[in-house]
C-alpha atoms as a PDB file:
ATOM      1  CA  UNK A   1     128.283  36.669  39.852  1.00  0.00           C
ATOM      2  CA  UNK A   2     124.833  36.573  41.424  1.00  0.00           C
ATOM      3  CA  UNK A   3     124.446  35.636  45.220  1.00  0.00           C
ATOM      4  CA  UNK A   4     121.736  32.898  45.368  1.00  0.00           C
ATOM      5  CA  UNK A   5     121.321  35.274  49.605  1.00  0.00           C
ATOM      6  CA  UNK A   6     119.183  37.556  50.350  1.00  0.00           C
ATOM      7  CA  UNK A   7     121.204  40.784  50.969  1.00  0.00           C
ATOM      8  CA  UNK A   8     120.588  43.792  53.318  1.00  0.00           C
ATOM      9  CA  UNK A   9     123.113  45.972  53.228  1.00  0.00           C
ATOM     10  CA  UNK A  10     125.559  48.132  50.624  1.00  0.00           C
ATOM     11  CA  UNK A  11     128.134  49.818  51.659  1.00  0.00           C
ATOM     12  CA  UNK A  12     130.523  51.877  49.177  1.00  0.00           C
ATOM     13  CA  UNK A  13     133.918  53.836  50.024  1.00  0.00           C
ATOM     14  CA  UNK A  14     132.998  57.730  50.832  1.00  0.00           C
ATOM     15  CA  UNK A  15     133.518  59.288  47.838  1.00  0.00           C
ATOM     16  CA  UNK A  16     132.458  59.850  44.274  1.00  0.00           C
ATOM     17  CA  UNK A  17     131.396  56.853  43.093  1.00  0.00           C
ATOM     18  CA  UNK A  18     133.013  54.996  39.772  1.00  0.00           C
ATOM     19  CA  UNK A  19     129.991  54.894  36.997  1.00  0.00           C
ATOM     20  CA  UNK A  20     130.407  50.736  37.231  1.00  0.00           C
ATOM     21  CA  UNK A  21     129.896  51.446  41.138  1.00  0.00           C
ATOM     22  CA  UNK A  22     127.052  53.929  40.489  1.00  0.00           C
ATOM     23  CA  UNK A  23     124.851  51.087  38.306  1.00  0.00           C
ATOM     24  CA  UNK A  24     125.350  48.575  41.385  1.00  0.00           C
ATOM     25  CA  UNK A  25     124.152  51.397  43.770  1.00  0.00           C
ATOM     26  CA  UNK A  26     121.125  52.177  41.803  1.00  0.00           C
ATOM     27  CA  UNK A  27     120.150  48.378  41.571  1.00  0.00           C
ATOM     28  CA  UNK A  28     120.598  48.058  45.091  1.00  0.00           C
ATOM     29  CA  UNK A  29     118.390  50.831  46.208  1.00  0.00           C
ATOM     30  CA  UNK A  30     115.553  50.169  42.936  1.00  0.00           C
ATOM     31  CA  UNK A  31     115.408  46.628  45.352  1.00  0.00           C
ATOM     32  CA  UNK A  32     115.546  48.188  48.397  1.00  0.00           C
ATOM     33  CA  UNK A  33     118.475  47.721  49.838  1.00  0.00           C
ATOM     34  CA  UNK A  34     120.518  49.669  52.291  1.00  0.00           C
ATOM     35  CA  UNK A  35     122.490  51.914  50.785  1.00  0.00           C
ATOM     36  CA  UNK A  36     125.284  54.058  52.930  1.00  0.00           C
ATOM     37  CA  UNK A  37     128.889  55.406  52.551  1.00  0.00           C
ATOM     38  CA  UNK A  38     131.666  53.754  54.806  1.00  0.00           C
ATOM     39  CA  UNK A  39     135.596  54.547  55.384  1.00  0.00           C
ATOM     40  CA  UNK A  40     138.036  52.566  54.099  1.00  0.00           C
ATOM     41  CA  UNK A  41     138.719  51.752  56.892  1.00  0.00           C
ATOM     42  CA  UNK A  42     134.938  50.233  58.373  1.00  0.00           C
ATOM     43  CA  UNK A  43     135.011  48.127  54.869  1.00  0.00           C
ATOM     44  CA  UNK A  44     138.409  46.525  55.591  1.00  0.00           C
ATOM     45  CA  UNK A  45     136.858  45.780  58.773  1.00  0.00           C
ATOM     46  CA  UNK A  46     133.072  44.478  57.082  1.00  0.00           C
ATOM     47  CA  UNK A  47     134.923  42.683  54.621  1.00  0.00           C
ATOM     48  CA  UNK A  48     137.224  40.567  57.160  1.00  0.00           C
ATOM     49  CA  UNK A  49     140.669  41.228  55.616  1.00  0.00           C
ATOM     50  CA  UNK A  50     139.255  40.314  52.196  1.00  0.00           C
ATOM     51  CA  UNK A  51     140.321  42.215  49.691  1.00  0.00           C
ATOM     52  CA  UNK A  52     136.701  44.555  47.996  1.00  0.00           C
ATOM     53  CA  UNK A  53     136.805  46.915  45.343  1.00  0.00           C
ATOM     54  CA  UNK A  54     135.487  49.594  47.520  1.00  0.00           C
ATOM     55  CA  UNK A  55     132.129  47.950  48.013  1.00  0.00           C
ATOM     56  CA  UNK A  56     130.973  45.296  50.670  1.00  0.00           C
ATOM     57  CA  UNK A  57     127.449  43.372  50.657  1.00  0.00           C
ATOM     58  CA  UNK A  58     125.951  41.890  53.741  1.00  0.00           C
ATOM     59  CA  UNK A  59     124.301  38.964  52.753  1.00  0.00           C
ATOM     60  CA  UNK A  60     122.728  35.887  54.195  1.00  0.00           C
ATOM     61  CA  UNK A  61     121.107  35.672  57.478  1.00  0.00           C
ATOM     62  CA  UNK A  62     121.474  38.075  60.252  1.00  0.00           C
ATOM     63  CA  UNK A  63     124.533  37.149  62.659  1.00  0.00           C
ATOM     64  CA  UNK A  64     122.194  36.898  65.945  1.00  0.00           C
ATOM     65  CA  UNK A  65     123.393  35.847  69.388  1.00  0.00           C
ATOM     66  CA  UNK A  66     122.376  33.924  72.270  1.00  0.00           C
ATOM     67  CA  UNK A  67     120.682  35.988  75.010  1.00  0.00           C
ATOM     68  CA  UNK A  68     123.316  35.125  77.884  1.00  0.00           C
ATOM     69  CA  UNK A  69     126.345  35.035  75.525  1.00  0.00           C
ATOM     70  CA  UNK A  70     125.300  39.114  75.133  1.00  0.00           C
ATOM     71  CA  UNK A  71     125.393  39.354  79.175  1.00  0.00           C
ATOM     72  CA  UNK A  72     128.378  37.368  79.372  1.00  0.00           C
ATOM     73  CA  UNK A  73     130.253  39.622  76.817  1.00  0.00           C
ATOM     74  CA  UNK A  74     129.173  43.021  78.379  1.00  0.00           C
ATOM     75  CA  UNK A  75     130.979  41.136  81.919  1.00  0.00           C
ATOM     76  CA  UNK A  76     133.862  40.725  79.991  1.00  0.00           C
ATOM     77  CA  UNK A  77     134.364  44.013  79.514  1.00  0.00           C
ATOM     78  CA  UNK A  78     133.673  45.021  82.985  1.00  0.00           C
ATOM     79  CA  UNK A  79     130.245  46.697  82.601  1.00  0.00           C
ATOM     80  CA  UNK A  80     127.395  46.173  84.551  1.00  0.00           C
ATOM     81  CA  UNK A  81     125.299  44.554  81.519  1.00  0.00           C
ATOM     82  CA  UNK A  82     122.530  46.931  79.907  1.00  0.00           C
ATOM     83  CA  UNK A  83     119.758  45.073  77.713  1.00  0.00           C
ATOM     84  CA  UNK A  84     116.723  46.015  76.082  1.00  0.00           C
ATOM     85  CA  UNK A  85     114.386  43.014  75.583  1.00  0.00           C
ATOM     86  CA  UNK A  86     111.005  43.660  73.198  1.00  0.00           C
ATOM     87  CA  UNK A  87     108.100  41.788  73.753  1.00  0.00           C
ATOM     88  CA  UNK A  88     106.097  41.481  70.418  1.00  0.00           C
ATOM     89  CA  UNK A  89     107.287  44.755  68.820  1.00  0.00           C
ATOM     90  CA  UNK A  90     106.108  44.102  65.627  1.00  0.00           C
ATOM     91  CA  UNK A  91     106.997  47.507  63.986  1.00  0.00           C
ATOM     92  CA  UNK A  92     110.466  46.787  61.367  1.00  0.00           C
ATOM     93  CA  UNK A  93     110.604  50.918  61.813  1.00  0.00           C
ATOM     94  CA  UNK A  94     110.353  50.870  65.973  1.00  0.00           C
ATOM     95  CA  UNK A  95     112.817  47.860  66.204  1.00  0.00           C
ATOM     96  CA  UNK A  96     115.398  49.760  64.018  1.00  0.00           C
ATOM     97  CA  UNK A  97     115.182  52.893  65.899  1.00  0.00           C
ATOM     98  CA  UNK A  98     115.575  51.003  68.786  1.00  0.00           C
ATOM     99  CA  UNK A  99     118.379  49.422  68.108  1.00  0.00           C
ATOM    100  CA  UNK A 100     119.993  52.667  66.832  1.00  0.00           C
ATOM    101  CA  UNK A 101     119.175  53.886  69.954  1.00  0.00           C
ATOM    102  CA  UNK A 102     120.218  51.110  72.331  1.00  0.00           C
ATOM    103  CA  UNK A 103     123.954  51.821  69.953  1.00  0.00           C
ATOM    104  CA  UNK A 104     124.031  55.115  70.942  1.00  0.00           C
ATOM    105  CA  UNK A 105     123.224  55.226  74.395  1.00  0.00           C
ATOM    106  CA  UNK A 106     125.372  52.479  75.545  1.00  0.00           C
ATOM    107  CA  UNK A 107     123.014  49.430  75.754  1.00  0.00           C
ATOM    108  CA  UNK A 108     125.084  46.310  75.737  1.00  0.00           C
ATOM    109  CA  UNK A 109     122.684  44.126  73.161  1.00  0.00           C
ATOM    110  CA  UNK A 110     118.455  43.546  72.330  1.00  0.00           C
ATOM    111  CA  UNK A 111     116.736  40.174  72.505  1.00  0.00           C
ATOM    112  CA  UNK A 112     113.706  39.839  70.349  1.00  0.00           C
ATOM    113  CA  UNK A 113     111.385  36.811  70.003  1.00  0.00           C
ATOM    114  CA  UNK A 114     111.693  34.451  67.204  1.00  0.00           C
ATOM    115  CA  UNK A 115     107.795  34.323  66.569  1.00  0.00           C
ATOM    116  CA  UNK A 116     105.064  37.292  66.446  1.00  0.00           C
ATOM    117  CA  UNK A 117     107.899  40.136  66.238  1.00  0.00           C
ATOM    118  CA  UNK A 118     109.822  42.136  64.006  1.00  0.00           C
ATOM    119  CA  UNK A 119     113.424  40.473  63.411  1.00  0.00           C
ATOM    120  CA  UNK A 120     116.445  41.614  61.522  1.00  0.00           C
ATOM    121  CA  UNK A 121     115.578  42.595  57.593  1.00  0.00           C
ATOM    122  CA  UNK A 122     116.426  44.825  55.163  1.00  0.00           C
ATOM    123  CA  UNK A 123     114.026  47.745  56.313  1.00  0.00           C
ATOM    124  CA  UNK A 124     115.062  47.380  59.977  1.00  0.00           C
ATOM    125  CA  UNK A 125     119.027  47.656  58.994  1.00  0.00           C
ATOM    126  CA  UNK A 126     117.945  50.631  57.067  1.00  0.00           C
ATOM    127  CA  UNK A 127     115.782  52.115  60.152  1.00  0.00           C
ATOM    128  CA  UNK A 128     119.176  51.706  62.595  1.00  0.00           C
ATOM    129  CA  UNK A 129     121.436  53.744  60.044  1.00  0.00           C
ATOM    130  CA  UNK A 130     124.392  51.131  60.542  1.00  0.00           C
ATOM    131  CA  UNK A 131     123.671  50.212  63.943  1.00  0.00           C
ATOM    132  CA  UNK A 132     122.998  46.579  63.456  1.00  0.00           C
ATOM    133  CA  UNK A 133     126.714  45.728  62.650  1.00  0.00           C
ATOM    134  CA  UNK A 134     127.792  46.975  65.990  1.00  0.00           C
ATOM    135  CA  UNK A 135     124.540  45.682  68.245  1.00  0.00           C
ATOM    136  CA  UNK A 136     124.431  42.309  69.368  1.00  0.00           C
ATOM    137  CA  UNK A 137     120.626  41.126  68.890  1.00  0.00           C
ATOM    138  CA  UNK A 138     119.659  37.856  70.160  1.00  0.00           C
ATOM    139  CA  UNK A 139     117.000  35.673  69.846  1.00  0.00           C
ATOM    140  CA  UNK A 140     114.464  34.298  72.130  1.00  0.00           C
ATOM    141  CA  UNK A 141     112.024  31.744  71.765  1.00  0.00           C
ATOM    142  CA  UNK A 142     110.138  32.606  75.073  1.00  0.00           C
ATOM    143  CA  UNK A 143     110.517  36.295  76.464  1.00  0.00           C
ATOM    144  CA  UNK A 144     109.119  35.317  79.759  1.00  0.00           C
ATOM    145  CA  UNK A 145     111.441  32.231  80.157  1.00  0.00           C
ATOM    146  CA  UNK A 146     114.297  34.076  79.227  1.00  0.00           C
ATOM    147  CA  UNK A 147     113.662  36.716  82.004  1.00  0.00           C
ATOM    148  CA  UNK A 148     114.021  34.388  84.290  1.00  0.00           C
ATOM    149  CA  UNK A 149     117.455  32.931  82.761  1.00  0.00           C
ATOM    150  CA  UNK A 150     118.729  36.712  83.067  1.00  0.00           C
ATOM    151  CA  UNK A 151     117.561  36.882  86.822  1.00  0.00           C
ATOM    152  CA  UNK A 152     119.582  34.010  87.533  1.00  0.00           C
ATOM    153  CA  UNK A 153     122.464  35.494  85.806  1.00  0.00           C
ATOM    154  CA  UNK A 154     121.703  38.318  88.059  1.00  0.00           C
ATOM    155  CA  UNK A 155     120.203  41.114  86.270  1.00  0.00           C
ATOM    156  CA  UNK A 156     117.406  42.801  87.061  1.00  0.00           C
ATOM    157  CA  UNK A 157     114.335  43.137  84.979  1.00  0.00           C
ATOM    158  CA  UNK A 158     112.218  46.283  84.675  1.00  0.00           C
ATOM    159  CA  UNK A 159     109.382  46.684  82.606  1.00  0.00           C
ATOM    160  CA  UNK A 160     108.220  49.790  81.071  1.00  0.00           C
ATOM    161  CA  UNK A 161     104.581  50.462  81.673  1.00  0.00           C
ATOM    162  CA  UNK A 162     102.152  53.759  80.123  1.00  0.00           C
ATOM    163  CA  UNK A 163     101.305  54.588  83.169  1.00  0.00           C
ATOM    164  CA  UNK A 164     102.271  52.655  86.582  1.00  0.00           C
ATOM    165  CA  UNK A 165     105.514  51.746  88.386  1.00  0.00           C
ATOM    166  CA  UNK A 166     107.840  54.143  89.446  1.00  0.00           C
ATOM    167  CA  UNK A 167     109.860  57.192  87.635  1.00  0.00           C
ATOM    168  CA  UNK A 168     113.029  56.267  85.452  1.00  0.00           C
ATOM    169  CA  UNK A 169     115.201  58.366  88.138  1.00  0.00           C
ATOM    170  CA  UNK A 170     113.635  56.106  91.123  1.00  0.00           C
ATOM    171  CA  UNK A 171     115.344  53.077  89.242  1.00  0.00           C
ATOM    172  CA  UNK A 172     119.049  52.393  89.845  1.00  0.00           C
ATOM    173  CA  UNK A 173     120.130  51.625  86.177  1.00  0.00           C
ATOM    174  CA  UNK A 174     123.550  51.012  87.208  1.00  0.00           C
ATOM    175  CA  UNK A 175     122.815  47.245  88.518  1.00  0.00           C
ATOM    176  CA  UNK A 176     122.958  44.844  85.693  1.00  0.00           C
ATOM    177  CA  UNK A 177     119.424  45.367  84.453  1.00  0.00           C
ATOM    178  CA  UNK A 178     117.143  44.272  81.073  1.00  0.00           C
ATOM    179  CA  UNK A 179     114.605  46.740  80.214  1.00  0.00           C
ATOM    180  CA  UNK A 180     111.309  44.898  78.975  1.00  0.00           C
ATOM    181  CA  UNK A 181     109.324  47.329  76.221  1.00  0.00           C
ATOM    182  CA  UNK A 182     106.168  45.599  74.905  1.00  0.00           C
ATOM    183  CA  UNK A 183     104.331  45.872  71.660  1.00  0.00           C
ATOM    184  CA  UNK A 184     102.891  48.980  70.179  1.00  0.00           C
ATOM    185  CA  UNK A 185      99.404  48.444  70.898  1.00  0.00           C
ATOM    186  CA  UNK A 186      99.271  45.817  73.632  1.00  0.00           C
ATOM    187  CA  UNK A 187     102.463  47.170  75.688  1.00  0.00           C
ATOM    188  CA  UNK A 188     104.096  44.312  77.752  1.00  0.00           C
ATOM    189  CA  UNK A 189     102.061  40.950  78.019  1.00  0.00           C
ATOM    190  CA  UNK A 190     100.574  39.588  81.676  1.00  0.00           C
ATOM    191  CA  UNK A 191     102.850  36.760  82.048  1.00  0.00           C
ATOM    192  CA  UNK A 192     106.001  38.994  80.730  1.00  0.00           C
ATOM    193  CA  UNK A 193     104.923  41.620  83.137  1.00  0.00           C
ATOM    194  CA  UNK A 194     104.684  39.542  86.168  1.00  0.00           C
ATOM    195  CA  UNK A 195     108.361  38.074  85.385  1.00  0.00           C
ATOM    196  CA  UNK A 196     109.470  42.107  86.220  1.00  0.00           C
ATOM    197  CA  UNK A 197     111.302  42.985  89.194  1.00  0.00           C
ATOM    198  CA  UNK A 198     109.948  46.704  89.039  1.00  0.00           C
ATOM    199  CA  UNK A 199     108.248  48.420  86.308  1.00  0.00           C
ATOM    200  CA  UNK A 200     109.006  52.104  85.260  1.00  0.00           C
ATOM    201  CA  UNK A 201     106.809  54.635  83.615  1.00  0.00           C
ATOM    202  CA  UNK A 202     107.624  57.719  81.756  1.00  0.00           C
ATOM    203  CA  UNK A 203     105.756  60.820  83.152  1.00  0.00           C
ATOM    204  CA  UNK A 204     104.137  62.714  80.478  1.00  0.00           C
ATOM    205  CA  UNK A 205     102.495  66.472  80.337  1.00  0.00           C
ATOM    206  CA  UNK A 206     100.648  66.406  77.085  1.00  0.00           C
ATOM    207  CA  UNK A 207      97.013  64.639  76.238  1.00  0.00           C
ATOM    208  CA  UNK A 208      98.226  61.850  73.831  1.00  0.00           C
ATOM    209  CA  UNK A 209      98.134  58.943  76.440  1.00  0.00           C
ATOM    210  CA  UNK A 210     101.304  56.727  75.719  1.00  0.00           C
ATOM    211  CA  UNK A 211     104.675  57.316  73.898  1.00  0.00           C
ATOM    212  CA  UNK A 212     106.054  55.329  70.787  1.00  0.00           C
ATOM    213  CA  UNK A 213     107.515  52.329  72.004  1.00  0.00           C
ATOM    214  CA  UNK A 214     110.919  53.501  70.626  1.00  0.00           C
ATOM    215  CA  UNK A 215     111.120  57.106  71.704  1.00  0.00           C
ATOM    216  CA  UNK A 216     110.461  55.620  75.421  1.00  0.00           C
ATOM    217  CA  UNK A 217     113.058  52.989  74.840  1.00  0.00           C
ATOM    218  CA  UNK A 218     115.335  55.969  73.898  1.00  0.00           C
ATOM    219  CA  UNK A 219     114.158  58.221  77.037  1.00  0.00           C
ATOM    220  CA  UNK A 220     114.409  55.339  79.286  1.00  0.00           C
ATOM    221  CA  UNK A 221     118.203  54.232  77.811  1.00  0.00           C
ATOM    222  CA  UNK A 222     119.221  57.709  78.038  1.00  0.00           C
ATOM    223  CA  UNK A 223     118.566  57.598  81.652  1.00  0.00           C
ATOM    224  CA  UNK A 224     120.282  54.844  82.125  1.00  0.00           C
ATOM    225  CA  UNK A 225     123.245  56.164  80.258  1.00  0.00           C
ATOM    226  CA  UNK A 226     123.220  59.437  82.667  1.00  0.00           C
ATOM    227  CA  UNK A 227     123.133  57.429  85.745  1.00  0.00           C
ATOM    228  CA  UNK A 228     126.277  55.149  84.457  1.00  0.00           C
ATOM    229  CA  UNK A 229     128.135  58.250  83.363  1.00  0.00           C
ATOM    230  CA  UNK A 230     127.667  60.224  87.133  1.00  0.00           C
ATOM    231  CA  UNK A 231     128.779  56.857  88.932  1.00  0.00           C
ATOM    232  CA  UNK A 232     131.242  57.217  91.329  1.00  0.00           C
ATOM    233  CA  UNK A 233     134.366  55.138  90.759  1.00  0.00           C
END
């Protein structure tokens, strides 16, 4: 049976595959699709309790979230919430990296805008190596607007910047806090930018004037992560 959805993701149990399983994989990845090994275990879990002949598809649309129902569940589990919110980052390749990176390092979820920015496809689930199935990604219809829902919700908002603000070790990443990264050629937009508490900067040695958007959001997470991990209890 054909689905009539769009589908992003294969997974197949870690092993050698069956020759019948082998055909679908090849299909899959001659259209692009996501292709990756899983445990048993992670496709009893993707496949809800259904039963799957050692292969799960993600199909339809992507599963996102509301912006504050991310905060709220990162202050269920007790943790000061960490979000990374990208303002017109347009790049499928950045906004997968990113949100492999915000998996890693601890972030709590991403917003993205609805209009003028990469969203979840096929090619971005591919850049996060599995990350999207365990990153809560919202969407916004107004980034500058929604800042100003998370400051009332009590996070902070800091906004990266090339070259102005202050050092990521002058922040205090431990307060609930959204980072704000803007697009790859513009960086963060006037109105966004004025919605920031502080703004950060990465300092940089060599000639090339700015980093890629996503290997600051990784520096900058990663800072974040240190300062969380040498809190005192």
């Amino acid at each position: 049976m054909r689905s009539q959805k769009p589908v992003s993701a294969l997974y197949y149990a870690e092993g050698r595959p069956a020759p019948a399983l082998e055909r679908i994989l090849k299909t899959a990845q001659a259209a692009q699709v996501n292709v990756a090994a899983r445990s048993r275990v992670e496709l009893d879990a993707l496949a809800g309790g259904g039963l799957h002949q050692g292969v799960v598809a993600v199909a339809g649309d992507f599963p996102y979230r509301e912006p504050l129902d991310v905060v709220a569940a990162a202050r269920a589990t007790g943790a000061a919430p960490l979000l990374l919110v990208l303002d017109e980052v347009q790049d499928p390749q950045n906004l997968g990296a990113l949100v492999r990176s915000a998996h890693i390092l601890g972030a709590h979820g991403l917003i993205v805008p609805r209009h003028r920015a990469a969203t979840v496809t096929p090619a971005v689930v591919k850049a996060a190596a599995g990350a999207t199935e365990h990153t809560p990604i919202a969407l916004c219809t107004n980034v500058a607007r929604t800042l100003e829902e998370l400051k009332e919700e009590g996070v902070w908002i800091v906004g990266a910047s090339a070259n102005e603000g202050e050092p990521p070790w002058a922040i205090d990443f431990t307060l609930p806090t959204a980072l704000v990264l803007g697009s790859e050629g513009k960086g963060l937009r006037p109105l966004v930018e004025r919605g920031c508490d502080r703004r950060v900067y990465i300092p940089v040695l060599g000639r090339v004037a700015s980093l890629n958007v996503s290997a600051a959001g990784a520096i900058l997470l990663y800072e974040a992560l240190r300062q969380r991990s040498h809190r005192p209890e």
